[in-house]
PDB file of N, CA and C in Angstrom:
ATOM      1  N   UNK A   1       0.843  -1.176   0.000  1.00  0.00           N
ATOM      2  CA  UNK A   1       0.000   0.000   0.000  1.00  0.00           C
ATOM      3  C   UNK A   1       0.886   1.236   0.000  1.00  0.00           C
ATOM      4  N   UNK A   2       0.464   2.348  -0.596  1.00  0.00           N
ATOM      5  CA  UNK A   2       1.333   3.888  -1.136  1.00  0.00           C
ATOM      6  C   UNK A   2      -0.019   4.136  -0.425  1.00  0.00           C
ATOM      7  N   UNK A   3       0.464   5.977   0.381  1.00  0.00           N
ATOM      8  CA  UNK A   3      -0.523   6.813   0.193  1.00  0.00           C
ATOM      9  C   UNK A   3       0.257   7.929  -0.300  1.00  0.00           C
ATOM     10  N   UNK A   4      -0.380   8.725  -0.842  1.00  0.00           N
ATOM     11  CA  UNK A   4       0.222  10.073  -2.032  1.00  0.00           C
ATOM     12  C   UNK A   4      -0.893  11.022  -1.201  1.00  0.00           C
ATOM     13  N   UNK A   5      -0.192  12.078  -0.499  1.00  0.00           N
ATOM     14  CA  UNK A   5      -0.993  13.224  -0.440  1.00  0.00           C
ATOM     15  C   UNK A   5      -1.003  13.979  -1.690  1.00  0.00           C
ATOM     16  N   UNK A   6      -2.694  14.504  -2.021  1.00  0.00           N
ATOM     17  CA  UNK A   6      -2.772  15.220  -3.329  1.00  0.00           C
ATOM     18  C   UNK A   6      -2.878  16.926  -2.679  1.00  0.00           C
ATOM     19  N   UNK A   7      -3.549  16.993  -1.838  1.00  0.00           N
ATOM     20  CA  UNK A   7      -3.596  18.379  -1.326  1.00  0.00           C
ATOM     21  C   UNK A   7      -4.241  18.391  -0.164  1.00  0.00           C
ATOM     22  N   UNK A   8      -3.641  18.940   1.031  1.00  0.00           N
ATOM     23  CA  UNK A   8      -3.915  19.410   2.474  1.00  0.00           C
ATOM     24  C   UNK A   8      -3.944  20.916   2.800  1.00  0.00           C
ATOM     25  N   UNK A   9      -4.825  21.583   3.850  1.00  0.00           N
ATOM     26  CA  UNK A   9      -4.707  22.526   4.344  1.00  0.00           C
ATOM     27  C   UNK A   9      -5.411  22.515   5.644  1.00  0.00           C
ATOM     28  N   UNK A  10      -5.653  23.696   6.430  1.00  0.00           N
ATOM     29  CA  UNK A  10      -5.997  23.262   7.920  1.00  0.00           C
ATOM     30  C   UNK A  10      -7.496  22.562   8.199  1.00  0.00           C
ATOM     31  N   UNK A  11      -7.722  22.385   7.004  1.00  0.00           N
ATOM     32  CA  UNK A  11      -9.482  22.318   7.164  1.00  0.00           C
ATOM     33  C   UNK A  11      -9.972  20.570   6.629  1.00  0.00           C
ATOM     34  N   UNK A  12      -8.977  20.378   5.336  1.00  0.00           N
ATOM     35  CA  UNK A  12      -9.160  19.223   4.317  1.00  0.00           C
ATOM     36  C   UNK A  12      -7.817  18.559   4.012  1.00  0.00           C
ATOM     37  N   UNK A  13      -7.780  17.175   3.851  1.00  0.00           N
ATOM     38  CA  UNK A  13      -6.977  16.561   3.316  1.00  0.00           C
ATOM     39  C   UNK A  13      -7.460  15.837   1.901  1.00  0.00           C
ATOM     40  N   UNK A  14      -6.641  15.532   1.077  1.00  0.00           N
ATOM     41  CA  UNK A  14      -6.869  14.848   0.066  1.00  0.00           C
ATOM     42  C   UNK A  14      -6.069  13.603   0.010  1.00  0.00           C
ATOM     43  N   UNK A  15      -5.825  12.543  -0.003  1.00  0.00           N
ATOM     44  CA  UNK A  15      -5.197  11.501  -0.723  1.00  0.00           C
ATOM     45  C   UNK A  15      -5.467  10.428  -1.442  1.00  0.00           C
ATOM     46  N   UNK A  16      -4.771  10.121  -1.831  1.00  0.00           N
ATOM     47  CA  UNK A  16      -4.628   8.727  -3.143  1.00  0.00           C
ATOM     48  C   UNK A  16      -4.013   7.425  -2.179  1.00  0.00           C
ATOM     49  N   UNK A  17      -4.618   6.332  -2.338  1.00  0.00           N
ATOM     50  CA  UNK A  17      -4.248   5.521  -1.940  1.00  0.00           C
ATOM     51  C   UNK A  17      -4.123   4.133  -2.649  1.00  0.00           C
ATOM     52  N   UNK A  18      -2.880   3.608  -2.984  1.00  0.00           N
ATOM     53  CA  UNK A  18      -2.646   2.715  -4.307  1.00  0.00           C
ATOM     54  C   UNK A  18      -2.647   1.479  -3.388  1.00  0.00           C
ATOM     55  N   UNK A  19      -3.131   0.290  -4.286  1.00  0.00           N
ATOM     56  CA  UNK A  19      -3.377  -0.833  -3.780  1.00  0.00           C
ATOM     57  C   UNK A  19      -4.643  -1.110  -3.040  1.00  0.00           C
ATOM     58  N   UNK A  20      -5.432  -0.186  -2.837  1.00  0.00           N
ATOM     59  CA  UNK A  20      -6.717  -0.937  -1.978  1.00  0.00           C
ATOM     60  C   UNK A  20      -7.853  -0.125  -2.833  1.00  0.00           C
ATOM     61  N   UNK A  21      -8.902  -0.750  -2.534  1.00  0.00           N
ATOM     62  CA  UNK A  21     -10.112  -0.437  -2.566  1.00  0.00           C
ATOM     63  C   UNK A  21     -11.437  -0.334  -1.916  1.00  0.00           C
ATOM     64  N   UNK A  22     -12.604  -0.453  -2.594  1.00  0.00           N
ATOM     65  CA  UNK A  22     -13.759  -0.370  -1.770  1.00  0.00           C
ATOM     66  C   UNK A  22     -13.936  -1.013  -0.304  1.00  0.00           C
ATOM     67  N   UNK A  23     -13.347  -1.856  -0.045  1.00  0.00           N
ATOM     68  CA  UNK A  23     -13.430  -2.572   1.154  1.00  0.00           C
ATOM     69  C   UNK A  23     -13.038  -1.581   2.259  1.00  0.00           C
ATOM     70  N   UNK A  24     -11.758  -1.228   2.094  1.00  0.00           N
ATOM     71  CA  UNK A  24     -10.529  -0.191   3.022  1.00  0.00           C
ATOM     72  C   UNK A  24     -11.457   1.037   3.252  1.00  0.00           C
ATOM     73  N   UNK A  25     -11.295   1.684   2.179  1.00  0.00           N
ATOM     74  CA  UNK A  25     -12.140   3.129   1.801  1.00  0.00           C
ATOM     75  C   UNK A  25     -13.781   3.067   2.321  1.00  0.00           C
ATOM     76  N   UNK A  26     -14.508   1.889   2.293  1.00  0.00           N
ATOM     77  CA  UNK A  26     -15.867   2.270   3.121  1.00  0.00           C
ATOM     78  C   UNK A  26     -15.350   2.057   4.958  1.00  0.00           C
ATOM     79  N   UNK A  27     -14.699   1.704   5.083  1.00  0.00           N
ATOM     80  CA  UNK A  27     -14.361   1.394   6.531  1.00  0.00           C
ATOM     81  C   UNK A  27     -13.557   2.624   6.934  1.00  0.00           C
ATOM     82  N   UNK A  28     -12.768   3.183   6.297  1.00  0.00           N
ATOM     83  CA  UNK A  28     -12.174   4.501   6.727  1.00  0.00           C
ATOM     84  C   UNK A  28     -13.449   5.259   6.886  1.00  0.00           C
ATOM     85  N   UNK A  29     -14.015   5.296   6.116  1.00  0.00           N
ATOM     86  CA  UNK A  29     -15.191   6.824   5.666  1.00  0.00           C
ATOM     87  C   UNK A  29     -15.759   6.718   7.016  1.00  0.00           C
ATOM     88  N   UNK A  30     -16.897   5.126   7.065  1.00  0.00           N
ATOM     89  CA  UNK A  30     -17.709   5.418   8.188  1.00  0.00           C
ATOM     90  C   UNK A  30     -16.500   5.515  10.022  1.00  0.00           C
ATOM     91  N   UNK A  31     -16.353   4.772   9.820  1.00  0.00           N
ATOM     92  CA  UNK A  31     -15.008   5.473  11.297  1.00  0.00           C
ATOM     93  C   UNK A  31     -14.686   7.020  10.860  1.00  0.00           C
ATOM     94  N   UNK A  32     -14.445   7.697  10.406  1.00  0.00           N
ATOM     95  CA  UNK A  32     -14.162   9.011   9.920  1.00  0.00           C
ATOM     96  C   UNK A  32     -15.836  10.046  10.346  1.00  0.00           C
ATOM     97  N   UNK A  33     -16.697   9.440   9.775  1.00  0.00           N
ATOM     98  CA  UNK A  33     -17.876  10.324  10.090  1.00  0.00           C
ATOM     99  C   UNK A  33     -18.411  10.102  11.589  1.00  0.00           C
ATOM    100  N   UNK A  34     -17.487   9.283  12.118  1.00  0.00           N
ATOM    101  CA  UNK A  34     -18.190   8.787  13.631  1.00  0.00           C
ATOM    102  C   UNK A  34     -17.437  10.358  14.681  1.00  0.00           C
ATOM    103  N   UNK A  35     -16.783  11.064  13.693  1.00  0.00           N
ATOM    104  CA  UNK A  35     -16.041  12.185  14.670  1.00  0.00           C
ATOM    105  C   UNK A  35     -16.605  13.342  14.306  1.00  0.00           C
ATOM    106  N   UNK A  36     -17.291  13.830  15.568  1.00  0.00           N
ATOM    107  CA  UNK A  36     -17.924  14.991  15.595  1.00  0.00           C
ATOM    108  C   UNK A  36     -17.328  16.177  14.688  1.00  0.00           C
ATOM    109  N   UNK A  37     -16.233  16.108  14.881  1.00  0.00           N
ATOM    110  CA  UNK A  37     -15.132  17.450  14.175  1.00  0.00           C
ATOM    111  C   UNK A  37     -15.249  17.139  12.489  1.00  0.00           C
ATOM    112  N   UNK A  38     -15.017  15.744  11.987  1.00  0.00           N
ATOM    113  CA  UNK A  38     -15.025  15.612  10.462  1.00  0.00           C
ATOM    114  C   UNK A  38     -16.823  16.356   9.761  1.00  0.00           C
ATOM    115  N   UNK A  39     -16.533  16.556   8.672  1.00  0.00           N
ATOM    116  CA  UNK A  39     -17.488  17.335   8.418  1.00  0.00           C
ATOM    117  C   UNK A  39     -17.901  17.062   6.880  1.00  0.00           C
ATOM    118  N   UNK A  40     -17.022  16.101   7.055  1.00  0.00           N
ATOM    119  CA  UNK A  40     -17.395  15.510   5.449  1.00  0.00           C
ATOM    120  C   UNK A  40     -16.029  14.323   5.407  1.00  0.00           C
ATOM    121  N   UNK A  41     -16.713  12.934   4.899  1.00  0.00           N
ATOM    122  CA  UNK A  41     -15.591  12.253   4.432  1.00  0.00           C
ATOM    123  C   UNK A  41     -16.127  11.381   3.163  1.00  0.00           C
ATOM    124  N   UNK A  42     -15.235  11.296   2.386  1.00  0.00           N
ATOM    125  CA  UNK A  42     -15.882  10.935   1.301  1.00  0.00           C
ATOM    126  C   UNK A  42     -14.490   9.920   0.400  1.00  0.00           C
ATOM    127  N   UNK A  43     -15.097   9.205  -0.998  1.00  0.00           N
ATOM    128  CA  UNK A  43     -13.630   8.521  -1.830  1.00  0.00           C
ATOM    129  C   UNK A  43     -14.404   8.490  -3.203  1.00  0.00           C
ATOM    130  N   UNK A  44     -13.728   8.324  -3.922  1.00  0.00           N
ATOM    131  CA  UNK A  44     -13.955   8.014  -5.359  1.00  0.00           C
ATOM    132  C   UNK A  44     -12.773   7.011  -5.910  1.00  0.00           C
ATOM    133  N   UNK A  45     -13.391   6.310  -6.810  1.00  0.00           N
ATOM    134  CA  UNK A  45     -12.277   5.394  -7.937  1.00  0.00           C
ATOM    135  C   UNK A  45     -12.824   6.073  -9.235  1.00  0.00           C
ATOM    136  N   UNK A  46     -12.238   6.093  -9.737  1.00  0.00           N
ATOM    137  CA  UNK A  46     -12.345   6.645 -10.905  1.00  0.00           C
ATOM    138  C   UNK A  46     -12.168   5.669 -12.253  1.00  0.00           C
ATOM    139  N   UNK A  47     -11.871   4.412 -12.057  1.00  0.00           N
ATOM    140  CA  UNK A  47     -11.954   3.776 -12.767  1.00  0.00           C
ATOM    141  C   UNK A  47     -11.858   1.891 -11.481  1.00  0.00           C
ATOM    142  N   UNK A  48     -12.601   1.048 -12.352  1.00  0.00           N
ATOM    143  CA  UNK A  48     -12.795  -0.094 -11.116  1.00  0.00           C
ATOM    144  C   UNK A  48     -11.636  -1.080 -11.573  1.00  0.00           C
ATOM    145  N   UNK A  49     -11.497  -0.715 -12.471  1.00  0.00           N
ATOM    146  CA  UNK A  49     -10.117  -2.086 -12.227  1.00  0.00           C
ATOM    147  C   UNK A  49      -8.510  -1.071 -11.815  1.00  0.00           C
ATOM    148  N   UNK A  50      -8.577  -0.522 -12.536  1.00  0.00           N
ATOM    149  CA  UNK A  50      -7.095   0.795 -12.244  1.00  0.00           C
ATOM    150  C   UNK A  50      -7.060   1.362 -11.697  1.00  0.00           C
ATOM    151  N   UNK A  51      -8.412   2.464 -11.062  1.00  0.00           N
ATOM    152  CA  UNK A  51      -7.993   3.407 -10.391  1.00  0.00           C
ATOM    153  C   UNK A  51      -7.696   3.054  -9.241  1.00  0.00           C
ATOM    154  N   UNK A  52      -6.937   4.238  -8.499  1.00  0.00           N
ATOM    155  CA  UNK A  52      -6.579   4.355  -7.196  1.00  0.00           C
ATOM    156  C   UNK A  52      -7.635   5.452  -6.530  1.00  0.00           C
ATOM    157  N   UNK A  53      -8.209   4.785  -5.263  1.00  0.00           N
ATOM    158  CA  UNK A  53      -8.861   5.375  -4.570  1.00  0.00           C
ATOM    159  C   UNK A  53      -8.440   6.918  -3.613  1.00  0.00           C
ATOM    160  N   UNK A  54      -9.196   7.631  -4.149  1.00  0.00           N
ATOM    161  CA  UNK A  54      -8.597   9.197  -3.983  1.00  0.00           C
ATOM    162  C   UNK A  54      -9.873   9.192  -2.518  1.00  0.00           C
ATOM    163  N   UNK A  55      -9.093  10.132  -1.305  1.00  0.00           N
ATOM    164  CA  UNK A  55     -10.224   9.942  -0.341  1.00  0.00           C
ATOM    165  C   UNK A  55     -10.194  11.767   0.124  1.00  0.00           C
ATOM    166  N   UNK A  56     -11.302  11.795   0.356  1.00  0.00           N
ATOM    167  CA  UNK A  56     -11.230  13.668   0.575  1.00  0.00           C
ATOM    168  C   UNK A  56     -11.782  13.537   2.390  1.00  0.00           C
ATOM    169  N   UNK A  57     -11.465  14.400   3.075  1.00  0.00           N
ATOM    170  CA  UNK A  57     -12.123  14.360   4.497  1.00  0.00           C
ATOM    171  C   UNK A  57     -11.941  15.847   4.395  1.00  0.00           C
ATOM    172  N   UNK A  58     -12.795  16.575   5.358  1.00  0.00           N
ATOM    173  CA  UNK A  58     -13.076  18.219   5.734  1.00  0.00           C
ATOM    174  C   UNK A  58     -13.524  18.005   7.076  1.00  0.00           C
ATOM    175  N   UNK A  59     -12.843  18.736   7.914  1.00  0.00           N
ATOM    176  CA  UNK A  59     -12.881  18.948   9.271  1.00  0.00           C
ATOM    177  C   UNK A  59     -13.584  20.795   9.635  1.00  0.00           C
ATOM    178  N   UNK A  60     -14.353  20.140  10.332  1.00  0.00           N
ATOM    179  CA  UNK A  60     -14.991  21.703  11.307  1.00  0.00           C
ATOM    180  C   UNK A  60     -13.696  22.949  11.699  1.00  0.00           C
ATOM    181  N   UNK A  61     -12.528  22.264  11.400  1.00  0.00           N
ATOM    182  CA  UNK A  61     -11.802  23.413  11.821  1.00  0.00           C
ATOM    183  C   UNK A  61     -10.721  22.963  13.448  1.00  0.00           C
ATOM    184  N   UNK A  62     -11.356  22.136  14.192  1.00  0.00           N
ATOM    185  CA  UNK A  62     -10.857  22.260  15.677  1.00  0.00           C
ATOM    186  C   UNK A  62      -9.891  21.047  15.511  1.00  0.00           C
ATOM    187  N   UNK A  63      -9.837  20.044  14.676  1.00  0.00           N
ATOM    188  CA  UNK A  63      -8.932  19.362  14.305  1.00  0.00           C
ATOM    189  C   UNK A  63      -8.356  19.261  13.215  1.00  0.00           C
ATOM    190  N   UNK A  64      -7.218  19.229  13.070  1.00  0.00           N
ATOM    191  CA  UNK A  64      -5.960  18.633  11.775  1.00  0.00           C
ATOM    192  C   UNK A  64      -6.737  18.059  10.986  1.00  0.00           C
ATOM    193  N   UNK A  65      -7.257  17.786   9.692  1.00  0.00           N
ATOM    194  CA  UNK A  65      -7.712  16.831   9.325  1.00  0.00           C
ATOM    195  C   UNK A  65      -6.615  15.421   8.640  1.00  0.00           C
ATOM    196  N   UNK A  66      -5.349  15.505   8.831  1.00  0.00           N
ATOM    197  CA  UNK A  66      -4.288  14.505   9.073  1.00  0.00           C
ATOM    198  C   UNK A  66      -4.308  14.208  10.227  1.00  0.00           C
ATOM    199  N   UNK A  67      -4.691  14.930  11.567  1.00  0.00           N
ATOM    200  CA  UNK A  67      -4.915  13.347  13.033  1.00  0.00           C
ATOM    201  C   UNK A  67      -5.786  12.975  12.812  1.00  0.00           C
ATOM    202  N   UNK A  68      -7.105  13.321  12.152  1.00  0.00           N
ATOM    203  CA  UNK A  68      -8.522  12.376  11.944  1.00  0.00           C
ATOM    204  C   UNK A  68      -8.262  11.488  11.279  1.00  0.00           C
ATOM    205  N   UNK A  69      -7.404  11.335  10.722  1.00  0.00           N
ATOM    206  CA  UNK A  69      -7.315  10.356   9.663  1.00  0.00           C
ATOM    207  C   UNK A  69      -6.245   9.382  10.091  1.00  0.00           C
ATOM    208  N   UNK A  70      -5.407  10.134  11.298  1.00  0.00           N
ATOM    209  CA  UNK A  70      -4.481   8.995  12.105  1.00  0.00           C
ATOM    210  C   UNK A  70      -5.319   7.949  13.165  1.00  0.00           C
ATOM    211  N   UNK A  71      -6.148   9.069  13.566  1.00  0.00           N
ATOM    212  CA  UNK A  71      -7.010   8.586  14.670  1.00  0.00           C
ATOM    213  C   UNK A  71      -8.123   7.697  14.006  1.00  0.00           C
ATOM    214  N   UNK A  72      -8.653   7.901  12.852  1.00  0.00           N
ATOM    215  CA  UNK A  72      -9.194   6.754  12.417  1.00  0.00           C
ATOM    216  C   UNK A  72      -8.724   5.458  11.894  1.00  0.00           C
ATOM    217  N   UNK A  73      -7.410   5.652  11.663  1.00  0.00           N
ATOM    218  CA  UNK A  73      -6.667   4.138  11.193  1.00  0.00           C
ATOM    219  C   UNK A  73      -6.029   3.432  12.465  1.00  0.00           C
ATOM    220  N   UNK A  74      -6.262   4.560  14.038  1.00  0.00           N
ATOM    221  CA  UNK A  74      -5.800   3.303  14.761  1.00  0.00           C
ATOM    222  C   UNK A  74      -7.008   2.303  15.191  1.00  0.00           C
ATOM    223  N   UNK A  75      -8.178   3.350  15.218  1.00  0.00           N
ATOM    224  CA  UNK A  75      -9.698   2.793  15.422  1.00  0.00           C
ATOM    225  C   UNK A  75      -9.582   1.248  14.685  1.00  0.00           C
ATOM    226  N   UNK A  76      -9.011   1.872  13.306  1.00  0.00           N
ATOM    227  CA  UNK A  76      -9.209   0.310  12.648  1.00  0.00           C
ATOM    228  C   UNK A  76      -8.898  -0.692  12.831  1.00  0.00           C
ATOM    229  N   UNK A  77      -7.399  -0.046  13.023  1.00  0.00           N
ATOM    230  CA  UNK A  77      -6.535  -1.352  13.625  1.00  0.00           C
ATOM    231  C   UNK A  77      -6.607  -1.870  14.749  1.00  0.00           C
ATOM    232  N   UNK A  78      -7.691  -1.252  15.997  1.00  0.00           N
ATOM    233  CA  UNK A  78      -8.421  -1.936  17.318  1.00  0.00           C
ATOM    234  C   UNK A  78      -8.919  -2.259  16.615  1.00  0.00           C
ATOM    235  N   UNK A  79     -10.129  -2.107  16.001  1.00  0.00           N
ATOM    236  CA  UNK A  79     -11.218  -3.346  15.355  1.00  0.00           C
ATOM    237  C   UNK A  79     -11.088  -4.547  14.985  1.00  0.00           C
ATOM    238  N   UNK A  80      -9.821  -4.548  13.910  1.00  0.00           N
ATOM    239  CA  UNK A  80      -8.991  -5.436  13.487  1.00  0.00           C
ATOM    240  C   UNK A  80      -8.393  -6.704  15.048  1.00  0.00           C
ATOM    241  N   UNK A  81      -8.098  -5.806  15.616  1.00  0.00           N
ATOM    242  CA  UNK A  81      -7.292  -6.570  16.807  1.00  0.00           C
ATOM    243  C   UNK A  81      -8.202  -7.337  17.447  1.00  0.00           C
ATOM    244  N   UNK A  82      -8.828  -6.333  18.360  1.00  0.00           N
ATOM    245  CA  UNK A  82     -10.343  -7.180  18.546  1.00  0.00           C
ATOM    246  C   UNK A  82     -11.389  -8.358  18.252  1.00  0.00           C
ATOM    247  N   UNK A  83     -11.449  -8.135  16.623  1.00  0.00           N
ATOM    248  CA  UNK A  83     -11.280  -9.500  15.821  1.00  0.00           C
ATOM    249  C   UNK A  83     -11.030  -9.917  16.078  1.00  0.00           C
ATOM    250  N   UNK A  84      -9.800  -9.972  16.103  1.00  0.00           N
ATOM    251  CA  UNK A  84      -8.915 -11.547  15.607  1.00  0.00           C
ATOM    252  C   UNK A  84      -8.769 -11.995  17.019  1.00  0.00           C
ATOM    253  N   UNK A  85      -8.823 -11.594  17.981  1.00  0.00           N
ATOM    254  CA  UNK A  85      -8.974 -12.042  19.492  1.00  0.00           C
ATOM    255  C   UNK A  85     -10.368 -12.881  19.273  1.00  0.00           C
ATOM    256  N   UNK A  86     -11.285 -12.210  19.192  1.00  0.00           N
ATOM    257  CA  UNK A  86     -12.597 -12.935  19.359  1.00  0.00           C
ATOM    258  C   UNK A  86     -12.688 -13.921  18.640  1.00  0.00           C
ATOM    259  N   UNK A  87     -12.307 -13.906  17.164  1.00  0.00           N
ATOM    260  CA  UNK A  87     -12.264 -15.364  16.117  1.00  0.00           C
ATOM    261  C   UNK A  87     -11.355 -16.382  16.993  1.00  0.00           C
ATOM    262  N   UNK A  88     -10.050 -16.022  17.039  1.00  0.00           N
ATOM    263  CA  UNK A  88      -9.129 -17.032  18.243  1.00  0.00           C
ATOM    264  C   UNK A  88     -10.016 -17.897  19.284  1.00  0.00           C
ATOM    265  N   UNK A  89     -10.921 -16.968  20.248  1.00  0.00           N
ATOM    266  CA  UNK A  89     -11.133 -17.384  21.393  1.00  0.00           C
ATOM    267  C   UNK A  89     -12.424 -18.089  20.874  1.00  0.00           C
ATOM    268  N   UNK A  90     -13.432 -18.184  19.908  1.00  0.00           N
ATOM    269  CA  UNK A  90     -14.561 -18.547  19.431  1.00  0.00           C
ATOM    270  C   UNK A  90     -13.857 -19.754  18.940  1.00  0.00           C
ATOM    271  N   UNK A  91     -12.640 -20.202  17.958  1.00  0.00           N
ATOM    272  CA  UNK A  91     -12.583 -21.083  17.499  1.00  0.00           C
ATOM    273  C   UNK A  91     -12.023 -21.819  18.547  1.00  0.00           C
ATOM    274  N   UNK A  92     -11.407 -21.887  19.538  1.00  0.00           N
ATOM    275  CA  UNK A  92     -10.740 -22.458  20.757  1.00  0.00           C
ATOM    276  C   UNK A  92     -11.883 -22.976  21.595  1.00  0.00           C
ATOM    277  N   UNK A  93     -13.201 -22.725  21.540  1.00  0.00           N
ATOM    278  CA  UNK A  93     -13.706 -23.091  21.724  1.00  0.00           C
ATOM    279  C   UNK A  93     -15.193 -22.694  22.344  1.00  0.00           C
TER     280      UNK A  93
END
């Protein structure tokens, strides 16, 4: 996985993210809109077999919109963790 910032400022981030798709990008978005401060999060592909998923987020202003977007990929990666604890302990028995 690449991420390519396309354009940031105090309000919005933009990036490109090569190698993933719809799966990644709906799971960022909704964790992303779960924060009071984001004010828009959104992605596009622009093409379904080639493109690379471009993701836009806009923040109210009171946060970075680069920590929302840190703070939502650690969310993920608890979710993720969490998982795989619970699958472990479900298949163990």
């Amino acid at each position: 996985m690449k991420i390519k910032i396309l354009a940031k400022n105090e309000r919005e981030i933009e990036f490109e993210i090569e190698g993933e798709g719809h799966t990644l990008c709906n799971l960022l978005r909704k964790v992303l809109l779960e924060d009071n401060d984001v004010t828009f999060a959104g992605y596009r592909i622009e093409h379904p077999l080639i493109g690379k998923p471009k993701v836009y987020v806009r923040t109210n202003g009171r946060k970075d919109p680069f920590d929302v977007v840190i703070e939502a990929a650690k969310k993920i990666k608890n979710m993720a963790e969490d998982f795989h604890k619970t699958l472990l302990k479900s298949l163990k028995g």
